[in-house]
Protein backbone atom coordinates (compact mmCIF):
# COMPACT_ATOMS: atom_id res chain seq x y z
CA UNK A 1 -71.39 108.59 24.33
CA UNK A 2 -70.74 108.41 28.38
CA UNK A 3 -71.94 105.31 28.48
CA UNK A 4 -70.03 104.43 25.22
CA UNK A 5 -67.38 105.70 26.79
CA UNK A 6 -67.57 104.01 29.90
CA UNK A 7 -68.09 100.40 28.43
CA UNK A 8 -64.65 101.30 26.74
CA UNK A 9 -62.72 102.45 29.19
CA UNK A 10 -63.99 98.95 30.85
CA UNK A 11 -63.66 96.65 28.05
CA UNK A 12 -60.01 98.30 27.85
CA UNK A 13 -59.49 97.48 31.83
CA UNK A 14 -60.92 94.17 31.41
CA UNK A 15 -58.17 93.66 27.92
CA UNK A 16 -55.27 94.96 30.14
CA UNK A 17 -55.75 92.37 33.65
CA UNK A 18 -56.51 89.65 31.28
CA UNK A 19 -53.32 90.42 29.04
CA UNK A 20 -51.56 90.60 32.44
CA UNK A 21 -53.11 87.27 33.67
CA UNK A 22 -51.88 85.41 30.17
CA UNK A 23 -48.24 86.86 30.99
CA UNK A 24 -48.57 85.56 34.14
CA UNK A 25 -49.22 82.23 32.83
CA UNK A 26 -46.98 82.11 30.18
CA UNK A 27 -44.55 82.74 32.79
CA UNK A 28 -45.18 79.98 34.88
CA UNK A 29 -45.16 77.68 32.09
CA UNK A 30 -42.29 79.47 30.74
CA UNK A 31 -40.48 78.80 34.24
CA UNK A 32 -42.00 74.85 34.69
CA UNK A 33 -40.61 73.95 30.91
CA UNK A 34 -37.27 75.54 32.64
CA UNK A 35 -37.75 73.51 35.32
CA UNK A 36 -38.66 70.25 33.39
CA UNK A 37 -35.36 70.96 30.74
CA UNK A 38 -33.32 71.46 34.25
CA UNK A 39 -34.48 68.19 35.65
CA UNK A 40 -34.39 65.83 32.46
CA UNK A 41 -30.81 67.36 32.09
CA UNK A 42 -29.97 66.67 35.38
CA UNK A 43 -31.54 62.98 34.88
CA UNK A 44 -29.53 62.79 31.72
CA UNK A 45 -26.37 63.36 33.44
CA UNK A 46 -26.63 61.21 36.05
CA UNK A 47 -27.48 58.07 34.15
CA UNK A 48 -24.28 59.55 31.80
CA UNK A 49 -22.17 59.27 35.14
CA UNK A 50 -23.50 55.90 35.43
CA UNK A 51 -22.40 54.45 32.69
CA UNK A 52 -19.26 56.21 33.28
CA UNK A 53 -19.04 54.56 36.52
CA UNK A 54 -19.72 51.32 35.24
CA UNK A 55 -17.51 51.83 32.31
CA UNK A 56 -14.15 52.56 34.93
CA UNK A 57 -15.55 49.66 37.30
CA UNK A 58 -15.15 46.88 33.87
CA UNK A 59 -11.97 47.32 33.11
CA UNK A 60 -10.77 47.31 37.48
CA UNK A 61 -12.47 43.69 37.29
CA UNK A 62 -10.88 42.60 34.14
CA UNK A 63 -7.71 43.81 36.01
CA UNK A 64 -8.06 41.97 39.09
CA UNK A 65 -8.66 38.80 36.84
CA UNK A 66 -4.72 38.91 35.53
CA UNK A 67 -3.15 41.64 36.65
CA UNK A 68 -3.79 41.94 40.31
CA UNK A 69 -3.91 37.80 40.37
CA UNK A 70 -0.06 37.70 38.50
CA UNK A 71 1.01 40.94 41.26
CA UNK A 72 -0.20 39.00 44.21
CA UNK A 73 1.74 35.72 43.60
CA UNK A 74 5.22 37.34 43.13
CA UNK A 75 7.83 35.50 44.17
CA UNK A 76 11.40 36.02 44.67
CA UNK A 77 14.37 34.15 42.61
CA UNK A 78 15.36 32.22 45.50
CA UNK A 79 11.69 30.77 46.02
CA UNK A 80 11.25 30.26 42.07
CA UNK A 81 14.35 27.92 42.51
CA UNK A 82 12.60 26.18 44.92
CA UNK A 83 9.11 26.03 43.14
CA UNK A 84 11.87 24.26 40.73
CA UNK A 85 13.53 21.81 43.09
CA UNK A 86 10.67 20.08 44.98
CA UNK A 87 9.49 19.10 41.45
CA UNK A 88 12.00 16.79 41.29
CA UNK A 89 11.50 14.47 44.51
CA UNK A 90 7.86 12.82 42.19
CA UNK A 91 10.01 12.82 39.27
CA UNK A 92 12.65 10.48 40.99
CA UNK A 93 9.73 8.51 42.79
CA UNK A 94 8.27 7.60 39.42
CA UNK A 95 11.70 6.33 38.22
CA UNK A 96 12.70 4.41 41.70
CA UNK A 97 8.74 2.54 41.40
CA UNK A 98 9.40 1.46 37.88
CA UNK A 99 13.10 0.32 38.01
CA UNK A 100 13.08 -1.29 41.55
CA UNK A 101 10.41 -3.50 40.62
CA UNK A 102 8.27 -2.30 43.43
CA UNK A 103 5.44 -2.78 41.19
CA UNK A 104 5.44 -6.43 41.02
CA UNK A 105 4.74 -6.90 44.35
CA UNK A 106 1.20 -8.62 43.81
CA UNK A 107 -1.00 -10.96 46.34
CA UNK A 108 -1.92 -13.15 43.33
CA UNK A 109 -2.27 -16.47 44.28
CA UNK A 110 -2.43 -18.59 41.36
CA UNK A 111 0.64 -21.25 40.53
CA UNK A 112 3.43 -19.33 39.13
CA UNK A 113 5.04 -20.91 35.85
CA UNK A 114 8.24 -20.16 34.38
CA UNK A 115 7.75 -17.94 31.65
CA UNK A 116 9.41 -18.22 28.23
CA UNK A 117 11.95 -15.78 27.07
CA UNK A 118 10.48 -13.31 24.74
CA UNK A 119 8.43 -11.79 27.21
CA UNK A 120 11.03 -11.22 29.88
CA UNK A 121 13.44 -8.42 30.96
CA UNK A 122 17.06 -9.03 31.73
CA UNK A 123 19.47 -6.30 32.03
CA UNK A 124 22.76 -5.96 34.43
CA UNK A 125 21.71 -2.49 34.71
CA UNK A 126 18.27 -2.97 36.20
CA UNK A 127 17.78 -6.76 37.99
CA UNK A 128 15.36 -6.12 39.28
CA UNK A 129 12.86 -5.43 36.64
CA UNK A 130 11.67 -8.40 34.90
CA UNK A 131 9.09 -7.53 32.60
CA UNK A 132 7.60 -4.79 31.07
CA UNK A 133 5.38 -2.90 33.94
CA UNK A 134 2.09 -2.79 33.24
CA UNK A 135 -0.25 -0.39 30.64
CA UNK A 136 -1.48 1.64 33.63
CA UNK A 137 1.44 1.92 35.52
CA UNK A 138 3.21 3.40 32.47
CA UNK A 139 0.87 5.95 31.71
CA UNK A 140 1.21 7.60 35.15
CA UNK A 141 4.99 7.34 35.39
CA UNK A 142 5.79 8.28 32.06
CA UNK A 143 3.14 11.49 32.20
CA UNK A 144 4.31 12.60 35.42
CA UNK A 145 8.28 12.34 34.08
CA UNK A 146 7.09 14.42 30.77
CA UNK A 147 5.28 17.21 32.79
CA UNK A 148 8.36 17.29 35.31
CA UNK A 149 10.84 19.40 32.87
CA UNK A 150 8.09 21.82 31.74
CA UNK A 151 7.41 22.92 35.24
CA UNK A 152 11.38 22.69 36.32
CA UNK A 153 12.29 24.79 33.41
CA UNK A 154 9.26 27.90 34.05
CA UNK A 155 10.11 27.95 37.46
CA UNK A 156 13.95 27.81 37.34
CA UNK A 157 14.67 30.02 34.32
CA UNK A 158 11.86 32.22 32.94
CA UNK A 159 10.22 32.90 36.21
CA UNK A 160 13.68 33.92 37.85
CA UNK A 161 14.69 36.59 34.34
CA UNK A 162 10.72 37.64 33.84
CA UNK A 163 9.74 40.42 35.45
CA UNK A 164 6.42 40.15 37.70
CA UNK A 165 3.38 40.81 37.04
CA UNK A 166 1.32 39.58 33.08
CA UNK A 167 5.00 38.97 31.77
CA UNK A 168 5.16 35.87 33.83
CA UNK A 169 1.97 34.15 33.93
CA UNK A 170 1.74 34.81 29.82
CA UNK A 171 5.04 33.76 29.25
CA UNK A 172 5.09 30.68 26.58
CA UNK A 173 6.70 28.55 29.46
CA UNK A 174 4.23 29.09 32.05
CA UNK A 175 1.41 28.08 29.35
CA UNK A 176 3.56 24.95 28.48
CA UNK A 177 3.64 24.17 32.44
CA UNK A 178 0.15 24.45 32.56
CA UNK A 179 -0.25 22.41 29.69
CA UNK A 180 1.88 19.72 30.70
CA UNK A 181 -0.38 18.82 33.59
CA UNK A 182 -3.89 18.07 31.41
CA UNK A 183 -1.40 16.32 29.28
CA UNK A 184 -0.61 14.23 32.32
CA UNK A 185 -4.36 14.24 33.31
CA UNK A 186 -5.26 12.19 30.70
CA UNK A 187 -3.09 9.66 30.64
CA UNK A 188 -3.55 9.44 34.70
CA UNK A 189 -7.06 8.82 33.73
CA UNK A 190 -5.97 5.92 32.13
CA UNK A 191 -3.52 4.91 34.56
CA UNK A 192 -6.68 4.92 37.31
CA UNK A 193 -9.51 3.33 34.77
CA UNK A 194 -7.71 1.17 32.55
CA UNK A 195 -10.57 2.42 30.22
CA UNK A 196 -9.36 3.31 26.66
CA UNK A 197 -12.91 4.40 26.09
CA UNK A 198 -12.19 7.02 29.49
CA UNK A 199 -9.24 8.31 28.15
CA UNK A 200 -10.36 9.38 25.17
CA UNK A 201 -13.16 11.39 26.48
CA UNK A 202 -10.37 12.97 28.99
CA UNK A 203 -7.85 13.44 25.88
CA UNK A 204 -10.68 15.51 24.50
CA UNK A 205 -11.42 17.43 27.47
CA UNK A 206 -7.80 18.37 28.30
CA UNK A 207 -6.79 19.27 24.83
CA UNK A 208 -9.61 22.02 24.71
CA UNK A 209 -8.39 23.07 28.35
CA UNK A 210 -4.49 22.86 26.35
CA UNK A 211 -5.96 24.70 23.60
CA UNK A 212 -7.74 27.69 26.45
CA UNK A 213 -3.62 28.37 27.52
CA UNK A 214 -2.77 29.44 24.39
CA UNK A 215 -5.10 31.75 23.95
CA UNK A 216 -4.36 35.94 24.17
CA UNK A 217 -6.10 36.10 27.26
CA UNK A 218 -5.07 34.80 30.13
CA UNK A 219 -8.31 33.72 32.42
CA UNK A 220 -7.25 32.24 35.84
CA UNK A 221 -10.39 31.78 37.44
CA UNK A 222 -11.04 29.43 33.95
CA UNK A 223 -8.13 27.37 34.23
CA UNK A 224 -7.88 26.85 37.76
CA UNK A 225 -11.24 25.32 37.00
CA UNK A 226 -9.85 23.10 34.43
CA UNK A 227 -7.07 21.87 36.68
CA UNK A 228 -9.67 20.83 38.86
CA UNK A 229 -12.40 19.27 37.04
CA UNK A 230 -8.93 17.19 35.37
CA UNK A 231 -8.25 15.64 38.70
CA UNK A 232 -11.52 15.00 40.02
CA UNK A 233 -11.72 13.10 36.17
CA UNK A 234 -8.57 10.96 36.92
CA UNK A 235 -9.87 10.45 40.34
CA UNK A 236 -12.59 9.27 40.04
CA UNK A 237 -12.46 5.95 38.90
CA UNK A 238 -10.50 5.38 42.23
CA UNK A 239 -14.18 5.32 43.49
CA UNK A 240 -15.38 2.91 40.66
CA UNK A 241 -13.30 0.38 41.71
CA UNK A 242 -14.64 0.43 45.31
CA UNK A 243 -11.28 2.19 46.67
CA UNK A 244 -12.64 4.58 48.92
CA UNK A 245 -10.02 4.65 51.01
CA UNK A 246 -7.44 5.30 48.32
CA UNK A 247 -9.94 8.25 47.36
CA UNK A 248 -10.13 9.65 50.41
CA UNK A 249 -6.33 9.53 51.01
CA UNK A 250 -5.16 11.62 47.78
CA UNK A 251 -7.77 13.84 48.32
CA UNK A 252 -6.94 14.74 51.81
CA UNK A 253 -3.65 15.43 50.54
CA UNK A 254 -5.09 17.59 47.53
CA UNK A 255 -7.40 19.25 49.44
CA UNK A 256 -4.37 20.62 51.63
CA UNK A 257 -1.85 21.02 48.38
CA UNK A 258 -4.82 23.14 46.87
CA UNK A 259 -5.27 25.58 49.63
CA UNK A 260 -1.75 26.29 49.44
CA UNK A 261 -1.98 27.36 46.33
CA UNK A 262 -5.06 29.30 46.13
CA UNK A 263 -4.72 31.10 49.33
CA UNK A 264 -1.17 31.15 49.67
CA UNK A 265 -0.80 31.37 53.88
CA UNK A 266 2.53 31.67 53.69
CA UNK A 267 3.39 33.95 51.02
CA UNK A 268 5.92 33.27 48.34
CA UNK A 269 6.63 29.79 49.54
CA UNK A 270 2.92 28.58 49.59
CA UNK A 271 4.06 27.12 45.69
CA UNK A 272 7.21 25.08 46.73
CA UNK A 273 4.58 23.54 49.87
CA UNK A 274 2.42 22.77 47.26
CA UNK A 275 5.21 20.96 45.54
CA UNK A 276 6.00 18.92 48.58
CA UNK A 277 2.24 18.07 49.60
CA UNK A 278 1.97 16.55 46.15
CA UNK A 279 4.34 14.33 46.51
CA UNK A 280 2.18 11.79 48.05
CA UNK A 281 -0.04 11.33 45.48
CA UNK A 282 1.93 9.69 43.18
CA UNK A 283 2.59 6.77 45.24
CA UNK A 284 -0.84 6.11 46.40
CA UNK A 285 -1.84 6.75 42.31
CA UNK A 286 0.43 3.48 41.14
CA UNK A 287 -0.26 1.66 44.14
CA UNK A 288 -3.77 2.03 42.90
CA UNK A 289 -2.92 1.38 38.93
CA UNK A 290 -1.39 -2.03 40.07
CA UNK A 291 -4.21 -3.20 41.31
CA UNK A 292 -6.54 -2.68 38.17
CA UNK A 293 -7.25 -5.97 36.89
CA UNK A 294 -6.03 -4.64 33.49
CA UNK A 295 -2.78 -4.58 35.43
CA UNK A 296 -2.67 -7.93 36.71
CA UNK A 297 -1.66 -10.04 33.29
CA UNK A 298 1.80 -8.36 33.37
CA UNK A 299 2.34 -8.38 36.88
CA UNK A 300 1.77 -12.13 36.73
CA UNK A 301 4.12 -12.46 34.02
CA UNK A 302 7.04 -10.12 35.93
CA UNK A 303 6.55 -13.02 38.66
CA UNK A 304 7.18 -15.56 36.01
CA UNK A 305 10.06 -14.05 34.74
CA UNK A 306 11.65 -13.49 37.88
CA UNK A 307 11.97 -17.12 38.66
CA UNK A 308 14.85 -18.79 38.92
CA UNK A 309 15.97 -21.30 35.81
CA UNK A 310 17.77 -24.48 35.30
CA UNK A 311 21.07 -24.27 33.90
């Protein structure tokens, strides 16, 4: 019985420090699953503030994109009117080349005969214009003098009574601006190429970048690309036609118009310098479209017409 007795009292000892050592563990693990929920909630959390982070960061970079663009190209009514008036100095350029004739200055060097009648141009109003100008010619003129009231009218009305900001740069009018220029795009493109074939493929090209301002959204980093890729297409026949000094010349001029109105380094009248840098491009662009050989037919027949005839 004693040594009954004693086994029990040890097998009872032995029950209790290995109960104790189970607690002991069941602890632990009892405090390392604690641990584990703590850290994989903690883990959870953060990647939730991630995506919280990079939900708020989205819509800042959507903002920059119109909102903060529009803000940081306010302009005051006075410098609007101005963005409106040095328009008009290409407009009256474009008229001046066609009716003074100045495009039928020509070094051809063929006999000149008297042409007949039907082809000729005689008005009191304009003498000096004796013929039709050329295909080219037209194209650029008549593009330039279409786009010319668009912009006038955005920049002299709606800009002036919008406020600033979205309202402006979503307005119809500022769309129909923007418009008007890859409407004049492609016919420039003919008025450089003499290419029917070339201004189709820029007609196609502009329309989708005409179709792009009309939609919802306004994207400025999109359509400042479409401006450009639309002049470097008009241009670029310049270099076809072995003009590289033409080339070079407009794009010396661009290159200077186009910082002024990205970066705008002097504020509210960067646009209206912009303006007035452009104005030498037209010139050099129908000096260039009357030399095309498509161009050359007419000319010869202006010459014609302008001869004198026996009464």
């Amino acid at each position: 019985l004693a040594s009954f007795g004693s086994g029990t009292h040890i097998s009872c000892r032995s029950q209790v420090t290995m109960n104790g050592t189970m607690r002991q563990k069941a602890t632990l693990r009892r405090q390392n699953t604690t641990e584990d929920i703590k850290q994989f909630t903690s883990e959870v959390v953060d990647d939730i503030s991630i995506l919280k982070l990079e939900d708020s960061i989205k819509p800042t970079k959507e903002k920059f994109d119109t909102a903060d663009f529009a803000n940081g190209r306010n302009m005051s009514p006075l410098q609007e009117r101005w963005n409106a008036l040095t328009m008009l100095p290409s407009a009256f350029y474009c008229i001046y080349f066609l009716l003074s004739g100045k495009w039928e200055i020509s070094d051809i060097e063929e006999d000149i005969t008297l042409a007949t009648n039907d082809r000729c141009v005689k008005s009191s109003l304009f003498p000096n214009v004796h013929a039709m100008p050329p295909l080219p010619v037209l194209c650029i003129a008549l593009s330039l003098l279409l786009h010319n009231p668009l912009s006038f009218l955005y920049h002299w009305r709606y800009a002036v009574l919008l406020p600033p900001g979205l309202p402006r740069i979503e307005h119809w009018s500022r769309r129909l601006d923007t418009s008007g220029i890859h409407f004049s795009s492609a016919f420039i493109a003919y008025g450089t190429s003499g290419s029917l074939t070339y201004f189709v493929l820029n007609a196609i090209y502009n329309a989708v970048c005409i179709r792009f301002q009309f939609e919802k959204k306004i994207r400025p980093i999109r359509n400042r690309t479409c401006l450009l890729v639309s002049m470097l297409a008009y241009t670029t026949p310049i270099i076809w036609q072995g003009n590289k000094t033409c080339f070079a010349s407009i794009w010396s001029i661009l290159a200077i118009a186009l910082w002024m109105f990205a970066a705008y380094p002097i504020g509210g009248w960067s646009h209206a310098a912009f303006h007035v840098f452009w104005w030498f491009v037209p010139p050099l662009l129908l000096e260039f479209a009357c030399s095309l050989p498509v161009s050359q037919d007419q000319i010869l027949m202006a010459a014609r017409c302008s001869m004198p005839r026996e009464e």
